[in-house]
Structure formats: C-alpha cells, structure tokens
Protein backbone atom coordinates (compact mmCIF):
# COMPACT_ATOMS: atom_id res chain seq x y z
CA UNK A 1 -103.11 91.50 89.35
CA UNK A 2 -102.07 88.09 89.24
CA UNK A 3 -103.90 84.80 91.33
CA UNK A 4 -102.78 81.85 92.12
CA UNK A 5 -104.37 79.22 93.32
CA UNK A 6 -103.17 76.07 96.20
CA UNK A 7 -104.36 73.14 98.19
CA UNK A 8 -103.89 73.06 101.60
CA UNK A 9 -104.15 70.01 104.20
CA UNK A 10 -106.43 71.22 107.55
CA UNK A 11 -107.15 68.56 109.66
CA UNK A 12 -109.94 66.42 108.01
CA UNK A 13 -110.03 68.57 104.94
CA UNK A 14 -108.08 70.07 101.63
CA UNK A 15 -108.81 73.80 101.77
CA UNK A 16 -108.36 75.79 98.77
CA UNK A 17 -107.15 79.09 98.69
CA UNK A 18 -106.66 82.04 96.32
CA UNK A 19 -103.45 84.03 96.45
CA UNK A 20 -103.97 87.45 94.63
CA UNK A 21 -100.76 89.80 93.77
CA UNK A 22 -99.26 92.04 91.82
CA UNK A 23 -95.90 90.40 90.62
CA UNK A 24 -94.50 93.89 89.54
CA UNK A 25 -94.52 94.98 93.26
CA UNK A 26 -93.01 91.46 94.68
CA UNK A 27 -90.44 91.71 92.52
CA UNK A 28 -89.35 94.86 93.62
CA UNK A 29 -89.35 94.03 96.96
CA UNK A 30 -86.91 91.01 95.79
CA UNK A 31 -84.52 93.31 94.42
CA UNK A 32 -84.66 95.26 97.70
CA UNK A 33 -83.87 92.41 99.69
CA UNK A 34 -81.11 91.23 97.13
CA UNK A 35 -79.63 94.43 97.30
CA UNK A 36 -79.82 95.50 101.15
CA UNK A 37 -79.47 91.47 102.14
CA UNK A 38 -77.23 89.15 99.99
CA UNK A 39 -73.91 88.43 101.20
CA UNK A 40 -70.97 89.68 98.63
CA UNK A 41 -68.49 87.15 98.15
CA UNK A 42 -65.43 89.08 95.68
CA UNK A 43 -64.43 87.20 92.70
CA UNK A 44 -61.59 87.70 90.42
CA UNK A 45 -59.91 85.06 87.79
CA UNK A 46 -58.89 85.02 84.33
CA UNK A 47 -61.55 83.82 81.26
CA UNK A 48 -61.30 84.39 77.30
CA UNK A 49 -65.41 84.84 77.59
CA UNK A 50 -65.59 87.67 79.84
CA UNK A 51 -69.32 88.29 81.09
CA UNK A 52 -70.29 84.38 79.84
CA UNK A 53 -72.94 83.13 82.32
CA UNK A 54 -73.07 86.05 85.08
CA UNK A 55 -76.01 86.81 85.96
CA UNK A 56 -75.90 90.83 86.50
CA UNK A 57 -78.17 90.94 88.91
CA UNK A 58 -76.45 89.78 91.31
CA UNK A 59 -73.29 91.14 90.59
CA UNK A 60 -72.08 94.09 91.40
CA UNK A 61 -68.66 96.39 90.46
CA UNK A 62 -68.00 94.45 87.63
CA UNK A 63 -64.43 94.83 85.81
CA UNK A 64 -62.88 93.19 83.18
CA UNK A 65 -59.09 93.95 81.86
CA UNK A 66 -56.97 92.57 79.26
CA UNK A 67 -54.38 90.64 80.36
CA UNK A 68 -52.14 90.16 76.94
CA UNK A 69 -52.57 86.59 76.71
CA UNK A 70 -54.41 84.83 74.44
CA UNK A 71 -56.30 81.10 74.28
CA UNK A 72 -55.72 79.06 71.37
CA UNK A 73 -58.86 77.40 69.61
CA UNK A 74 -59.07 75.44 66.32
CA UNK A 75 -60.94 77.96 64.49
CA UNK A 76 -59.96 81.21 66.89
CA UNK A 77 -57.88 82.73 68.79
CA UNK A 78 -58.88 84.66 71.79
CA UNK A 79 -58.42 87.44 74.25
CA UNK A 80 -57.99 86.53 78.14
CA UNK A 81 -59.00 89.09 80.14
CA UNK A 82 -59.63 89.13 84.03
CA UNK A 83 -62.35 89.68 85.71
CA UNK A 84 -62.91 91.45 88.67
CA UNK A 85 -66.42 91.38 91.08
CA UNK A 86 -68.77 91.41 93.49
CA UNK A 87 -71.35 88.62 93.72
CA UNK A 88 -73.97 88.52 95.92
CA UNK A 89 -75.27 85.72 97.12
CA UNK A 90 -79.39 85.49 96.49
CA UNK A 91 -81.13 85.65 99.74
CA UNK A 92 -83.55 82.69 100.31
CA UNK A 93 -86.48 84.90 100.56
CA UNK A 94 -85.32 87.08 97.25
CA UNK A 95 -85.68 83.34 95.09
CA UNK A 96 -88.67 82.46 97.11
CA UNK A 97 -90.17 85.25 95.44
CA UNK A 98 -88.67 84.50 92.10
CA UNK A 99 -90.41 80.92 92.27
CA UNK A 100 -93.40 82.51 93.70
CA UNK A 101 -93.94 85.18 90.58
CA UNK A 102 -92.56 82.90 88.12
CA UNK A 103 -93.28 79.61 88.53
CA UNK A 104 -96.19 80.04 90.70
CA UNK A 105 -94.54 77.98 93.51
CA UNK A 106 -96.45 78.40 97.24
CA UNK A 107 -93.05 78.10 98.84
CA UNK A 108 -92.70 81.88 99.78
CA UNK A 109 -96.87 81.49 101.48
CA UNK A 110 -95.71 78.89 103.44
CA UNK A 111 -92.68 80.14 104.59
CA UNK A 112 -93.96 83.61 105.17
CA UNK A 113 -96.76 82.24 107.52
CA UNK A 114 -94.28 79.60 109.32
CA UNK A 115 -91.97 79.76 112.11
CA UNK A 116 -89.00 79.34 110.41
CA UNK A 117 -86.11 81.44 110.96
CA UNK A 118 -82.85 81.65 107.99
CA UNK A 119 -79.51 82.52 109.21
CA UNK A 120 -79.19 86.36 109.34
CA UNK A 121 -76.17 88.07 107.28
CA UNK A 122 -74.67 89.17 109.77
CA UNK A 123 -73.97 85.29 111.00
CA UNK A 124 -72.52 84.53 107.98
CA UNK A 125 -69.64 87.52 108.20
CA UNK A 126 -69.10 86.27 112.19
CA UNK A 127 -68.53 82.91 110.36
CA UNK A 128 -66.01 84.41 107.85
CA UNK A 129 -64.03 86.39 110.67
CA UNK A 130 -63.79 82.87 112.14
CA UNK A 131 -62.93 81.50 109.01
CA UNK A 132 -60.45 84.02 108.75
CA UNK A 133 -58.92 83.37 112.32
CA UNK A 134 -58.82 79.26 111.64
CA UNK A 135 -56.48 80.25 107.99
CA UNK A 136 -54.27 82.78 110.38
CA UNK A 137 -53.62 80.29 112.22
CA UNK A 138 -53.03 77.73 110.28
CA UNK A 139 -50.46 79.64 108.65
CA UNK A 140 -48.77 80.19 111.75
CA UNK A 141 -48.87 76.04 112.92
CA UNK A 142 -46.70 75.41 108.89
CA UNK A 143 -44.27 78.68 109.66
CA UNK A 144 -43.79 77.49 113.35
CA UNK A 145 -43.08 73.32 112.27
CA UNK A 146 -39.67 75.10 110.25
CA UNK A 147 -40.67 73.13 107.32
CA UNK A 148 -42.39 75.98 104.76
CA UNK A 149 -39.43 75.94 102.89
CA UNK A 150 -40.55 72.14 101.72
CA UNK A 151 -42.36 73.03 98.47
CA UNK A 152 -45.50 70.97 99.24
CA UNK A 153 -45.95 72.87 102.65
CA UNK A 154 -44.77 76.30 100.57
CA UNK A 155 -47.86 76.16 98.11
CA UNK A 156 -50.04 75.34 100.88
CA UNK A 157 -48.63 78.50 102.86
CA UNK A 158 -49.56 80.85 99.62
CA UNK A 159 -52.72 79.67 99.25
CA UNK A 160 -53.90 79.61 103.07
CA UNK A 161 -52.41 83.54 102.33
CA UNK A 162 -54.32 83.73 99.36
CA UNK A 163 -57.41 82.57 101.39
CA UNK A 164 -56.81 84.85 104.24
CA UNK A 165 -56.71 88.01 101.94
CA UNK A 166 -59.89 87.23 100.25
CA UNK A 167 -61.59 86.03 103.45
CA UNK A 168 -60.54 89.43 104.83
CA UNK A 169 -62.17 91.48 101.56
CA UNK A 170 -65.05 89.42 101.71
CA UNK A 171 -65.41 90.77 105.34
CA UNK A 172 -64.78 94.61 104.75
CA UNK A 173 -67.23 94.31 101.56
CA UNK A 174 -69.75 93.19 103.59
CA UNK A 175 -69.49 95.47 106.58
CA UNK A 176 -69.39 98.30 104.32
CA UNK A 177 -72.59 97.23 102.64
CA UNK A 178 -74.21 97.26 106.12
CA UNK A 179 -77.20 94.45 105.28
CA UNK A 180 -80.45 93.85 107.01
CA UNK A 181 -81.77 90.93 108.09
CA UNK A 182 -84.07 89.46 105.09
CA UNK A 183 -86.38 88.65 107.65
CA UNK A 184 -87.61 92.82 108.07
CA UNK A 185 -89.17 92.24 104.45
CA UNK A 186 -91.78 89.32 106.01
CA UNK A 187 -94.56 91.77 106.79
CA UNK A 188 -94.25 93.78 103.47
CA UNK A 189 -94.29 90.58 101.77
CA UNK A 190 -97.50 89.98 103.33
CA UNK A 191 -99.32 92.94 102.84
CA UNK A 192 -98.67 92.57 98.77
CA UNK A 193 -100.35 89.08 98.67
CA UNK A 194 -103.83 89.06 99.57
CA UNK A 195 -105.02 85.30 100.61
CA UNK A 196 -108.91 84.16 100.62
CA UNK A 197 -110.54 80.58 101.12
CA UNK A 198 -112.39 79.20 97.91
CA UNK A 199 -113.62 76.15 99.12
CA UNK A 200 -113.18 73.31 101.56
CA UNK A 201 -113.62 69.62 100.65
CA UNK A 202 -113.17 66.89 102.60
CA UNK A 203 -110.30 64.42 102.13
CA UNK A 204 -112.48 61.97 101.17
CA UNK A 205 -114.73 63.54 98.15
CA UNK A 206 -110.98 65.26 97.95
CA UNK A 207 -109.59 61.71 97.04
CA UNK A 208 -113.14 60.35 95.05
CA UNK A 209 -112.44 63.91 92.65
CA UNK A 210 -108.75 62.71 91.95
CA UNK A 211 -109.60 59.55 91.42
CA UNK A 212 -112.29 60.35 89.00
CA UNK A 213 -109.93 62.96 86.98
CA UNK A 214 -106.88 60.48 86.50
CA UNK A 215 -109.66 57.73 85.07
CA UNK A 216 -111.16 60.43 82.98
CA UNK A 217 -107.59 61.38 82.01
CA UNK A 218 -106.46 58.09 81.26
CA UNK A 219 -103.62 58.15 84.11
C-alpha cells in the first residue's frame, strides 16, 4: 500500500491528510475507464517510422502496410508504410489517476470529492454528428455556387469529403464501442483510497513553520 500525504486549506486552518492506496488496483480501474470511456478518433497516414511515438495503450487495431515507396536519407534509405488506427482519447479521470499513482498529484482527491461534472462521451459523438452535418453541408453551399470546377474550390470540396468520411467512421467506431460515462467509476475510485486527518495547524503557526524551514534551508 502506498500513502500520500497533502495540505488542505479549512477555514482558519491547514489540515493535513493521509491518502492510503494501492496503486496496482487504481491503475486498473484507469485502464477500465480508458477502455470502456475514451473517445476513438481513426487515424491513418503514411510514415517511414511506423510505431515511432504511439503510445499502445491507447491505441487500438493497429495496422501498418507497405506502401512501395521509399524516403531518402543521407545515410539510409527507408520503407514508407501506412498506418492504420484507432486512438483513444485518455479520459480526464483515466490521467487523473496516472498523476495521482505516479506523480503523487492530489488532483484526482479533489476532483473526486468536488462537484465538477466532465463532458460525457456520448456529448462528444452528438458533437461529431453535428460536425458531420455542418461538412455535408458545406459541401452542398460549393456544389450549389456552380463554381467546384475552380481548382481552389475543387480541393476544398475533396477535403470537406475527406472530412465527412472520417467524421462519419469516427461516429460508427464510437457507437459500436458503446462507452460509459467516466463519471460511473467516481465511487470505485473512492472506495480504493482510504483518506484520514493527521493533524490540523493553524494558518498562523502554519506560516511561522514555513518560514522557519526556508531560513533553515537557506531559501
């Protein structure tokens, strides 16, 4: 079991607590809440260093395929192959945890025990479909002004395409994955981390203590 240990500000007085948890545990509940929460967002392009800088655990139905080309270097030449996947984007509870375990940040205790509310996944595919809707008809306003056959207004017409059609797989990934709200994991969050008072000062002595540490330090 791990502790950590943070100040908190109550009224006249700095109260310390003790946070006591076993990381193994949080983080599995992280990789729950990646899993059954983060938004996919599909990725494909080409890259002669397939893999380079991905973190795998958020991605998921990874592909790579040579294309035939090659890239040119001074000293090498190399393959381009392109990749093909799904990337979810980290739910702000799942890197809560990550700084909580890791870095010992309080950021997940104080959210956990606030009011605060993040925007559900399910918001963010209603904002794609409306994404989606604004590109359709777009399209529509460039085919309708006669004028897509101007090569300025026919590159914008493939892309807004281009747009649409990933817009539209972003939406069927999602709906397929059929996520949960990150904010069903709050209470099971809760019951791994078990919080106790250590002490309360107040913010005076609080103050005299910090002031006598940085002297004592030299700060």
């Amino acid at each position: 079991m791990e502790k950590i240990e943070y100040v908190v500000e109550e009224g006249n007085e700095k109260v310390i607590y003790e946070a006591t948890f076993d990381s193994s545990n949080l983080n599995n509940i992280r990789k729950d809440i990646i899993e059954n929460c983060g938004l996919r967002i599909h990725i494909s392009g080409d890259t002669d260093y397939p893999g380079l800088g991905l973190d795998f655990d958020l991605i998921r139905n990874y592909k790579k395929k040579l294309t035939g080309d090659v890239q040119e270097y001074d000293t090498e030449i190399r393959d381009i192959y392109t990749e093909e996947y799904d990337f979810i984007k980290e739910p702000m509870l799942a890197t809560l945890i990550k700084c909580f375990t890791a870095y010992g940040s309080t950021g997940l205790i104080d959210f956990i025990y606030s009011e605060k509310t993040p925007i559900a996944s399910k918001d963010s595919i209603e904002n794609a479909q409306t994404e989606r809707i604004n590109l359709i008809d777009l399209a529509i306003s460039i085919l309708n002004e006669g004028k897509y056959d101007d090569e300025i207004n026919f590159d914008s017409l493939k892309q807004i395409i281009a747009d649409i059609e990933t817009t539209t797989k972003n939406i069927d990934i999602n709906k397929k994955a059929n996520l949960k709200d990150e904010m069903t994991y709050i209470d099971l969050i809760k019951k791994e981390i078990t919080i106790k008072e250590v002490k309360r000062i107040d913010l005076k002595t609080y103050e005299e203590v910090k002031r006598f540490i940085k002297i004592d330090r030299g700060i």
